[in-house]
N, C-alpha and C. Protein backbone atom coordinates (compact mmCIF):
# COMPACT_ATOMS: atom_id res chain seq x y z
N UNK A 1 159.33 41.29 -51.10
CA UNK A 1 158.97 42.70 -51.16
C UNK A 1 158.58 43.12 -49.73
N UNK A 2 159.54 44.35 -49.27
CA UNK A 2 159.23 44.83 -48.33
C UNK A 2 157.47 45.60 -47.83
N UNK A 3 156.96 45.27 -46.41
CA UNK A 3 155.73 45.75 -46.57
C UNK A 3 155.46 47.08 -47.30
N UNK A 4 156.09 47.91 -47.07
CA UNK A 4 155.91 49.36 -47.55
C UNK A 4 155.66 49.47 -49.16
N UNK A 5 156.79 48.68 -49.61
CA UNK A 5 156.80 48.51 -51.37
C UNK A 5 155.28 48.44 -51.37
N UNK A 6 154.90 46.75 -50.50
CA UNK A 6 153.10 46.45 -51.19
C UNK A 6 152.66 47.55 -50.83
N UNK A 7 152.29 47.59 -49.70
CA UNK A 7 151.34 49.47 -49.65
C UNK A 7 151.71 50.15 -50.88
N UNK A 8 152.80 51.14 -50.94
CA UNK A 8 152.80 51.63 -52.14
C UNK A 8 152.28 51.13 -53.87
N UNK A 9 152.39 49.49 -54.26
CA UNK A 9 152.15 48.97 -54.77
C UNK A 9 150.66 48.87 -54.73
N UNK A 10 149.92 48.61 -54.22
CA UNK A 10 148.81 48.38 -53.66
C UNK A 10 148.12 49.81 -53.55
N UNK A 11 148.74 50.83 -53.40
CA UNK A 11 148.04 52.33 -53.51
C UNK A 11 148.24 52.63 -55.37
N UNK A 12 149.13 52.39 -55.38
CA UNK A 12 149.26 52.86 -56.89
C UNK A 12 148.08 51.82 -58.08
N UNK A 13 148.05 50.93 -57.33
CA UNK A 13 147.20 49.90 -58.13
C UNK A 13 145.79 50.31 -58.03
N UNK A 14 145.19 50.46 -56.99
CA UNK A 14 143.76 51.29 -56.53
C UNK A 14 143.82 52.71 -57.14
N UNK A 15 144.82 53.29 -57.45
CA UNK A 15 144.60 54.96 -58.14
C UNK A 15 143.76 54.47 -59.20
N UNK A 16 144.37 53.80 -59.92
CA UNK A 16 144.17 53.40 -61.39
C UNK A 16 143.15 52.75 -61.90
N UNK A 17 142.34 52.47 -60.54
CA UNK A 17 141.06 51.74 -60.42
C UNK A 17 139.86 53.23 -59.89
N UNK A 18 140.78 54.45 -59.47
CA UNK A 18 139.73 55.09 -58.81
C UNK A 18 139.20 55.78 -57.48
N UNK A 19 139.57 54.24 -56.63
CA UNK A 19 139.69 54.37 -55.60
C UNK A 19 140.44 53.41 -54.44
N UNK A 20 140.62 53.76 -53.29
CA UNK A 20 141.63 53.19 -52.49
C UNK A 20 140.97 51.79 -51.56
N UNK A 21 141.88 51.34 -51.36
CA UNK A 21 141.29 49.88 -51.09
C UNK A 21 142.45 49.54 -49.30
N UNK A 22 141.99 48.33 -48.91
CA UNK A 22 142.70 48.64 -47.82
C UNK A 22 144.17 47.95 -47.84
N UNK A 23 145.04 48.59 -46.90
CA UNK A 23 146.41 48.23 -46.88
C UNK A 23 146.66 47.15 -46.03
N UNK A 24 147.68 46.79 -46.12
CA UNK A 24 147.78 45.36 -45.29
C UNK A 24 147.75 45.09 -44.00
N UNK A 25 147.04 44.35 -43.07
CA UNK A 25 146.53 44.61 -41.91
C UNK A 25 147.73 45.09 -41.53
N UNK A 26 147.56 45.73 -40.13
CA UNK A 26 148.87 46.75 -39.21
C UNK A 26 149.46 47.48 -39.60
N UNK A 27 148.66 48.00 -40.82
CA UNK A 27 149.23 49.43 -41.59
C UNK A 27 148.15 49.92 -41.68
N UNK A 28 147.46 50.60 -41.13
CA UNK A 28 146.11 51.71 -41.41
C UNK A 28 145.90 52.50 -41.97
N UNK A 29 145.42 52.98 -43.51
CA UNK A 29 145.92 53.56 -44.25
C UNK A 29 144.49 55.12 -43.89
N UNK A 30 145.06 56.52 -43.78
CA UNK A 30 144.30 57.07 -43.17
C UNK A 30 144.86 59.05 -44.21
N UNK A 31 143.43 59.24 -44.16
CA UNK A 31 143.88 60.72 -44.66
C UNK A 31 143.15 61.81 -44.11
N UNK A 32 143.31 62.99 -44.23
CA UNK A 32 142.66 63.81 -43.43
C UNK A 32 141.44 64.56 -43.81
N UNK A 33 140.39 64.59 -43.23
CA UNK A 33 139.16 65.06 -43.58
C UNK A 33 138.90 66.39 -42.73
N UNK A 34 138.68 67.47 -43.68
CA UNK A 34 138.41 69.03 -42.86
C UNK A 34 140.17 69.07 -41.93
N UNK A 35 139.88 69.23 -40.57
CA UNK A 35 141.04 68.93 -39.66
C UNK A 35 141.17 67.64 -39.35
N UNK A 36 140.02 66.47 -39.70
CA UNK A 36 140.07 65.05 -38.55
C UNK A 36 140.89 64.45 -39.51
N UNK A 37 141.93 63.72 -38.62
CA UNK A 37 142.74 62.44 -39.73
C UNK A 37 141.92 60.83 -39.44
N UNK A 38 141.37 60.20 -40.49
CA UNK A 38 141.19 59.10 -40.22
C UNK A 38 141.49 58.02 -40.61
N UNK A 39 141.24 56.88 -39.62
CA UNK A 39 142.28 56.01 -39.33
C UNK A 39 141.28 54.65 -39.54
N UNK A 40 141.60 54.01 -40.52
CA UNK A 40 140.46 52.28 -40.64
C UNK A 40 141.72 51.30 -40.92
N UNK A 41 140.90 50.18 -40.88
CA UNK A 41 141.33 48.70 -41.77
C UNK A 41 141.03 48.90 -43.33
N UNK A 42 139.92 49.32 -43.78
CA UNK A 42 139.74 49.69 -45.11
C UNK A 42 139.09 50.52 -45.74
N UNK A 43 139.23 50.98 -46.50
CA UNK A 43 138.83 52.26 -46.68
C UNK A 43 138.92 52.23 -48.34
N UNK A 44 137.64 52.68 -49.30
CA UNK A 44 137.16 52.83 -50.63
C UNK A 44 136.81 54.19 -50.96
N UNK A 45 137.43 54.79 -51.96
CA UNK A 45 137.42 56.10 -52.52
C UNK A 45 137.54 56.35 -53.76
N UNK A 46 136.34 57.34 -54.44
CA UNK A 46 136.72 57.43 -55.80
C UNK A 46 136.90 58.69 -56.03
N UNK A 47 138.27 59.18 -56.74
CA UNK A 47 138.83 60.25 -56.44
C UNK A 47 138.68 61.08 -57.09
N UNK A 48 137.90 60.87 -58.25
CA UNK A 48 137.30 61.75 -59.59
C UNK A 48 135.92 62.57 -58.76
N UNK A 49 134.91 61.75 -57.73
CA UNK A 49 134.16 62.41 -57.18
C UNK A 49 134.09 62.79 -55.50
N UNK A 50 134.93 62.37 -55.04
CA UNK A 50 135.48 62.61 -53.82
C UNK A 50 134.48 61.45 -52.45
N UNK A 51 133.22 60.58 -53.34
CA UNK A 51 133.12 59.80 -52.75
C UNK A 51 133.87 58.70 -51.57
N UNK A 52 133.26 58.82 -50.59
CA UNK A 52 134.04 57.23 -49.55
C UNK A 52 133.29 56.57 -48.91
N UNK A 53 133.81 55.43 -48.54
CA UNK A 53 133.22 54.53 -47.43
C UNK A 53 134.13 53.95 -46.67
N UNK A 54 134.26 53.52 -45.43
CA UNK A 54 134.51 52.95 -44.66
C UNK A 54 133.78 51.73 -43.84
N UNK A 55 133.64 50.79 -44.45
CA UNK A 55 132.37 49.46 -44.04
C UNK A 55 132.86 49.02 -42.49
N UNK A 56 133.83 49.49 -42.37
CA UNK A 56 134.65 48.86 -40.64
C UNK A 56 134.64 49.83 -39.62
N UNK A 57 135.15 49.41 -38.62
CA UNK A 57 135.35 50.31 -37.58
C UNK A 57 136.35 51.34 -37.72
N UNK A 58 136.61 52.81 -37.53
CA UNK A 58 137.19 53.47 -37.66
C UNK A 58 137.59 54.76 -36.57
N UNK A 59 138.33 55.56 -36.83
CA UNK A 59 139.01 56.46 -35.74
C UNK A 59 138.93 57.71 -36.40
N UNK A 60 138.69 58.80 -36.09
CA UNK A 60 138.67 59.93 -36.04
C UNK A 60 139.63 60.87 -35.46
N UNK A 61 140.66 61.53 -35.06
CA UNK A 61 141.57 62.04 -34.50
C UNK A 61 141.95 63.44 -34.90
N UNK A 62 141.29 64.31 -34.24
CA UNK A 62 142.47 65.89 -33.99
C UNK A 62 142.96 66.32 -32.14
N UNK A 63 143.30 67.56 -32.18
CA UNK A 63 144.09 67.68 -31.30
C UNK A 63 143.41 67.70 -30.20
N UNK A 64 143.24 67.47 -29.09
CA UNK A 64 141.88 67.31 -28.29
C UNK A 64 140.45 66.39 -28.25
N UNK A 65 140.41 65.67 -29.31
CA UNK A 65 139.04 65.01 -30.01
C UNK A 65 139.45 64.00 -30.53
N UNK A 66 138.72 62.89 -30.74
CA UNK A 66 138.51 61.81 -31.11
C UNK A 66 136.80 61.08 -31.35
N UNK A 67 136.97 60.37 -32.39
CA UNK A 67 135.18 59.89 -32.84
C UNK A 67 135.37 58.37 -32.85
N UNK A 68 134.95 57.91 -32.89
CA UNK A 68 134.83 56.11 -33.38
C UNK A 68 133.62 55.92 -33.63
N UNK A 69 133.67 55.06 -34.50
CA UNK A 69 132.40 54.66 -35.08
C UNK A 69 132.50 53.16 -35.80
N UNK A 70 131.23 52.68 -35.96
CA UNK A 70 131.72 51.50 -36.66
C UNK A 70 131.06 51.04 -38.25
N UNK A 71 130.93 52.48 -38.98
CA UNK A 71 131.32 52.86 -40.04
C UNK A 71 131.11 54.02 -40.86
N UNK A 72 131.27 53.96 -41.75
CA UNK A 72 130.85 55.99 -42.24
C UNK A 72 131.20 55.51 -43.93
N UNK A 73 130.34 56.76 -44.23
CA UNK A 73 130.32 57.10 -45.67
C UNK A 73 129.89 58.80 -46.07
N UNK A 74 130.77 59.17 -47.08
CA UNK A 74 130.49 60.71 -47.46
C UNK A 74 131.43 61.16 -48.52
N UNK A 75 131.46 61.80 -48.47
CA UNK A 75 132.45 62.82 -50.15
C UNK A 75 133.67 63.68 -49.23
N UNK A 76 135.15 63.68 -49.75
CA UNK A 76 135.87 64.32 -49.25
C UNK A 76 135.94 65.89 -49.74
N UNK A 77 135.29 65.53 -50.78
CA UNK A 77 135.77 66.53 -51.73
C UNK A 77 134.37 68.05 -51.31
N UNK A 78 133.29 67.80 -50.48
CA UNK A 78 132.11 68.45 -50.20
C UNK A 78 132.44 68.29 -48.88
N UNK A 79 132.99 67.81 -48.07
CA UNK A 79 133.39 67.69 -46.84
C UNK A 79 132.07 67.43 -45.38
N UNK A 80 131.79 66.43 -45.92
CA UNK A 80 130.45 66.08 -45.54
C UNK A 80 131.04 64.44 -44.87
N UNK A 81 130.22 64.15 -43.96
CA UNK A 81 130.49 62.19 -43.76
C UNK A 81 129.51 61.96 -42.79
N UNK A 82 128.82 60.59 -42.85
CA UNK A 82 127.96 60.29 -41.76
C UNK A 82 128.70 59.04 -41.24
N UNK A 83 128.72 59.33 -39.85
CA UNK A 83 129.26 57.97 -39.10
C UNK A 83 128.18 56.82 -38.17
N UNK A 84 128.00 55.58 -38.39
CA UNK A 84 127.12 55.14 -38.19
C UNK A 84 127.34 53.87 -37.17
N UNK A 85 126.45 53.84 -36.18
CA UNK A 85 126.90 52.42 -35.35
C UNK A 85 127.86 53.02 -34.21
N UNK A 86 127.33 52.65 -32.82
CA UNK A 86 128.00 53.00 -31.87
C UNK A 86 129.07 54.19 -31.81
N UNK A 87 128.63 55.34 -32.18
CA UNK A 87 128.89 56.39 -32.73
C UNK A 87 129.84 57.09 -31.26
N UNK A 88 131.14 57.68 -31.01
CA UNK A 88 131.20 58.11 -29.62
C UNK A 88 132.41 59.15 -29.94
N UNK A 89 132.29 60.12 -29.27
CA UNK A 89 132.68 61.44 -29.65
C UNK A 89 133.40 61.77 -28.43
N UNK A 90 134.86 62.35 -28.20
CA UNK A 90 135.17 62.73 -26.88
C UNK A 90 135.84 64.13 -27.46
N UNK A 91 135.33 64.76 -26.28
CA UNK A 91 136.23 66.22 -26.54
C UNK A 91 136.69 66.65 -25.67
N UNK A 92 137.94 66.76 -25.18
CA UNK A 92 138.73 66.82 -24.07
C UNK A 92 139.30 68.16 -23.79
N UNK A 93 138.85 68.79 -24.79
CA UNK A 93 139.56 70.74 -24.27
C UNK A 93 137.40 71.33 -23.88
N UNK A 94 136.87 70.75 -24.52
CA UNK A 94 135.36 71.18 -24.34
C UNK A 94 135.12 72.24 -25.36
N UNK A 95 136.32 72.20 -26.35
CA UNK A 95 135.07 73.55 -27.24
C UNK A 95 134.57 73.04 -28.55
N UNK A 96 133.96 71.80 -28.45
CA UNK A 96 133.16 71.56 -29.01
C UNK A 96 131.45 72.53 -28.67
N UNK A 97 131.05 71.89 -27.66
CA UNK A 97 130.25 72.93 -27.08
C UNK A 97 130.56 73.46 -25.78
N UNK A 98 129.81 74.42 -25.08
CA UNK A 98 129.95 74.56 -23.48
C UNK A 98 128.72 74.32 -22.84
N UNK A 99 128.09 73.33 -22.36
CA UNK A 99 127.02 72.91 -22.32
C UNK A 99 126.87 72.85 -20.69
N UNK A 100 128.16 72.91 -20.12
CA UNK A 100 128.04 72.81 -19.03
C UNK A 100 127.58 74.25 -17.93
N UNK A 101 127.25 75.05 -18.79
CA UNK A 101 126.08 76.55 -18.51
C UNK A 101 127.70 77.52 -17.69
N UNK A 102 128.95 77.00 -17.31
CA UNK A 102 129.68 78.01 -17.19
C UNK A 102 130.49 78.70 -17.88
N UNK A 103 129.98 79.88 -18.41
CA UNK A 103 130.78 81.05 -19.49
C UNK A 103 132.35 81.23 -19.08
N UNK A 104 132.66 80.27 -19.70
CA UNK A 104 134.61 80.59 -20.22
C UNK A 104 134.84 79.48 -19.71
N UNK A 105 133.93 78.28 -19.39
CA UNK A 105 134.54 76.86 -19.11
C UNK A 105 134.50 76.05 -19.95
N UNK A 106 135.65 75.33 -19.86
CA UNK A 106 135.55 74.50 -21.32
C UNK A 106 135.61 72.81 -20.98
N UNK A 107 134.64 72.37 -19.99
CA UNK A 107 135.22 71.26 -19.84
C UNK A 107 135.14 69.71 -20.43
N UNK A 108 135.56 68.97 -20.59
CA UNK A 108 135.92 67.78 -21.49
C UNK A 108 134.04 67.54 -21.58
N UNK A 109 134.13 66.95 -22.94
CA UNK A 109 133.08 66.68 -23.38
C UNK A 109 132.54 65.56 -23.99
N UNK A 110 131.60 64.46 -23.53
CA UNK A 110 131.12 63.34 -24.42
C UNK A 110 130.01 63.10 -25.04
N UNK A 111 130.03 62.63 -26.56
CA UNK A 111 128.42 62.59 -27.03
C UNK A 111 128.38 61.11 -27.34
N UNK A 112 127.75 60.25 -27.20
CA UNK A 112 126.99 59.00 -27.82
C UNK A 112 125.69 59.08 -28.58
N UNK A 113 125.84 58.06 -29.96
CA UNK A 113 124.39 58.47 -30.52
C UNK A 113 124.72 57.01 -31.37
N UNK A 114 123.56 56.83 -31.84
CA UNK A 114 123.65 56.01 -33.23
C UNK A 114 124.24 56.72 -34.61
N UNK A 115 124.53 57.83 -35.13
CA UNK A 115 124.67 58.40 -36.31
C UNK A 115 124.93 59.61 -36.19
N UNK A 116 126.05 60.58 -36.42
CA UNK A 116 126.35 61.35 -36.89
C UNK A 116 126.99 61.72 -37.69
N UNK A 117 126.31 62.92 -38.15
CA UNK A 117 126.52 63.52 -39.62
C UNK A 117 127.33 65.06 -39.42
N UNK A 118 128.92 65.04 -40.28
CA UNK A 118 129.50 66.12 -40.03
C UNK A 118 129.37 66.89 -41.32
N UNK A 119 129.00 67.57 -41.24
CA UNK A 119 129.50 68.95 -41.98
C UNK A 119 130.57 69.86 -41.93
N UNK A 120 131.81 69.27 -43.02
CA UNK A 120 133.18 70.06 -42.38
C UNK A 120 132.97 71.73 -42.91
N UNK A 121 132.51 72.08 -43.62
CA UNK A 121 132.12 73.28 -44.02
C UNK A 121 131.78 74.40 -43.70
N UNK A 122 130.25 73.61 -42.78
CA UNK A 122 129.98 74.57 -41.85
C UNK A 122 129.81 74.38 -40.06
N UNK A 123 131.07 73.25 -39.75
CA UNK A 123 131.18 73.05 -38.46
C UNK A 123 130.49 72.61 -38.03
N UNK A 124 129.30 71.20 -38.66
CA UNK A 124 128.36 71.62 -37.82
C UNK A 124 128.48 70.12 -37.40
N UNK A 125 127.66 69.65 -36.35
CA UNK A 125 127.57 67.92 -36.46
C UNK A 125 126.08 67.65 -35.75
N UNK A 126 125.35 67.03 -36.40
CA UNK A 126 124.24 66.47 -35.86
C UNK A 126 124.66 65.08 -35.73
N UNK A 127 123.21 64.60 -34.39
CA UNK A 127 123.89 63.66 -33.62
C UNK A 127 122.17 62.46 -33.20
N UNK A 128 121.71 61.55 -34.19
CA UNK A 128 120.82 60.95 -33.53
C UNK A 128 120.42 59.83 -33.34
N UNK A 129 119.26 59.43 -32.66
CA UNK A 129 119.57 58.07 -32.13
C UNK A 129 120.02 57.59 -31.28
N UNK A 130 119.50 57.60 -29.71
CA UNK A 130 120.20 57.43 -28.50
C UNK A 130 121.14 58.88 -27.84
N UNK A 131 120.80 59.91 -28.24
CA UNK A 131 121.81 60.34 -28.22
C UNK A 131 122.02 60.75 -26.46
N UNK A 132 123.25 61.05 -26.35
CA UNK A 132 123.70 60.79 -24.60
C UNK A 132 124.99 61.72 -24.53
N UNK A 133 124.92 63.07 -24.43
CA UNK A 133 125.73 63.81 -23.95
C UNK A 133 125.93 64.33 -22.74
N UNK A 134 127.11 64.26 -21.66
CA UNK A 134 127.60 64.89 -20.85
C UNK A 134 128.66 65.74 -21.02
N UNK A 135 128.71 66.33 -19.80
CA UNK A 135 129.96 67.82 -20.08
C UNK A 135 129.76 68.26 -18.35
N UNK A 136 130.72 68.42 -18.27
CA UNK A 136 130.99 68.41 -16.37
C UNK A 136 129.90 67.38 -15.70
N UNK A 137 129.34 68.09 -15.01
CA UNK A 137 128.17 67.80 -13.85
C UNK A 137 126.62 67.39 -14.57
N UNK A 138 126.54 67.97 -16.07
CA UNK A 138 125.40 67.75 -16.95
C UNK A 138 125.47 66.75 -17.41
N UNK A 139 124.14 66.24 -18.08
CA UNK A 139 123.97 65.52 -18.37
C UNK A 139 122.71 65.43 -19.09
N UNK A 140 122.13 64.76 -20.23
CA UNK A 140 121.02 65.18 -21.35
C UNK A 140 121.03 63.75 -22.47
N UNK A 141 119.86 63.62 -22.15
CA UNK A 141 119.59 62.29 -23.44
C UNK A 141 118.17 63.24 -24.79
N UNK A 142 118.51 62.65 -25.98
CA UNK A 142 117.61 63.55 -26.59
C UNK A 142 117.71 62.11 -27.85
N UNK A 143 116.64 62.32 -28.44
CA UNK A 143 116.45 61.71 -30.16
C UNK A 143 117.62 62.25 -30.65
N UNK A 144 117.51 64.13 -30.87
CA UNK A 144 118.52 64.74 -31.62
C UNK A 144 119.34 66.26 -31.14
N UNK A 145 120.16 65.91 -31.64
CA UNK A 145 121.28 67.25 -31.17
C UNK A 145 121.99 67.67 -32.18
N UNK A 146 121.98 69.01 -32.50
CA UNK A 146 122.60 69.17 -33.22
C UNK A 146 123.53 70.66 -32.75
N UNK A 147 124.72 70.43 -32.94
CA UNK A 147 126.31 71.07 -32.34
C UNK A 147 126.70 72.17 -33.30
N UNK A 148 127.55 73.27 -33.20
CA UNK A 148 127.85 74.48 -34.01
C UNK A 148 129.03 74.17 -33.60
N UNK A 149 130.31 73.67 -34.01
CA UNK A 149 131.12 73.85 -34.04
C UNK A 149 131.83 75.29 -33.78
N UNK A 150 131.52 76.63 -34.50
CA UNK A 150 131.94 77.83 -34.66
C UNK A 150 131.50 78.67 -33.41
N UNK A 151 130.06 78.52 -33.05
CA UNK A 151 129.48 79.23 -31.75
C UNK A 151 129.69 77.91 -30.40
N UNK A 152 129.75 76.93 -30.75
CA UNK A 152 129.72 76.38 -29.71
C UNK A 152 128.42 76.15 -28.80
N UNK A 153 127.21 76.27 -29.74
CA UNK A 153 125.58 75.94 -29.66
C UNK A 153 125.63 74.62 -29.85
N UNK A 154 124.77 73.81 -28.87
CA UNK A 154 123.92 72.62 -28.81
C UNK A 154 122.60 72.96 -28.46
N UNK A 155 121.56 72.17 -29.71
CA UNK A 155 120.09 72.41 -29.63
C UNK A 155 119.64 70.80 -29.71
N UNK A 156 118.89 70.33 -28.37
CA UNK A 156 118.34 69.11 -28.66
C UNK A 156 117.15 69.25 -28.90
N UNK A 157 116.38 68.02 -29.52
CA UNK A 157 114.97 67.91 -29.95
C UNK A 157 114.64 66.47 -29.64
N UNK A 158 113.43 66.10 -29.05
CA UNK A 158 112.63 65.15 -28.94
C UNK A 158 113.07 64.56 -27.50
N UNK A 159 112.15 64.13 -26.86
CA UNK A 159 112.52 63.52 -25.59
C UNK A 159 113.33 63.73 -24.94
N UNK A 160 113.77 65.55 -24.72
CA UNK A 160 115.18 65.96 -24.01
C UNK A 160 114.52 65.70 -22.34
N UNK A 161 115.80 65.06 -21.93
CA UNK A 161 115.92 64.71 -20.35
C UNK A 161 117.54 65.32 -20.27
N UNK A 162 117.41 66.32 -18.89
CA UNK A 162 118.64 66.97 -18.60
C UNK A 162 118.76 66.82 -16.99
N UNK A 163 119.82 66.10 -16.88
CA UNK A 163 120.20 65.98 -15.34
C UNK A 163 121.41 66.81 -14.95
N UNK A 164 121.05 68.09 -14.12
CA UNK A 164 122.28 69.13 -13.36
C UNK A 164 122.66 68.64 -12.32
């Protein structure tokens, strides 16, 4: 049996159980959350409540952006997920936020934290635990940050240190 058959075999077998289980290594079996498509080794879902987990390292991917983390859990179906463990966020067009204080600049953007939590709903992503964002020439460590996707607001809290 060709690999693809098992995948398919192997997806159809996990429906019927509920939820999805992982595909055979060097096939990454990945679906899309809000806009992000993501990408693991394995991945558990129960599709009656839109529950998931991801116990491994995983990838995050839209057009400009990328997340890694080294694991997450949340509901697809409420569009919610927390990513946990060496948490790292790149945003390469910058409109995630504009933090870098110049109005109509958008430049590439990085956050590090222990844990973040997205809210596909309402754009939003909090970010804590180490957290370590730059964006041009800036630079800012905080406990917590939390990002507006829609306005493009970052508000940190606790131990903010900002280097211009």
């Amino acid at each position: 049996m060709n690999r693809r058959i098992a995948t398919m075999v192997l997806v159809a077998t996990a429906l019927t159980a509920g939820r999805v289980l992982a595909a055979p290594a060097g096939n990454a079996p990945g679906f899309t959350f809000t806009d992000w498509h993501l990408e693991t080794a394995e991945f558990q879902m129960n599709w009656q409540s839109g529950a998931f987990t991801v116990p491994m390292h995983l990838t995050l991917t839209r057009p400009g952006s990328n997340i890694q983390a080294d694991r997450a859990s949340g509901n697809q179906k409420s569009k919610q997920a927390t990513l946990t463990g060496h948490v790292v966020l790149h945003d390469d067009n910058g409109v995630l936020t504009n933090f870098g204080g110049q109005s109509g600049s958008h430049a590439p953007a990085t956050l590090t934290c222990d844990n973040l939590t997205i809210d596909g709903t309402n754009k939003t992503y909090v970010a804590t635990g180490n957290v370590h964002f730059t964006q041009g020439a800036s630079e800012v460590h905080s406990d917590r940050a939390v990002m507006n996707g829609m306005t493009h607001d970052i508000h940190l809290y606790g131990n903010v240190q900002l280097t211009q």
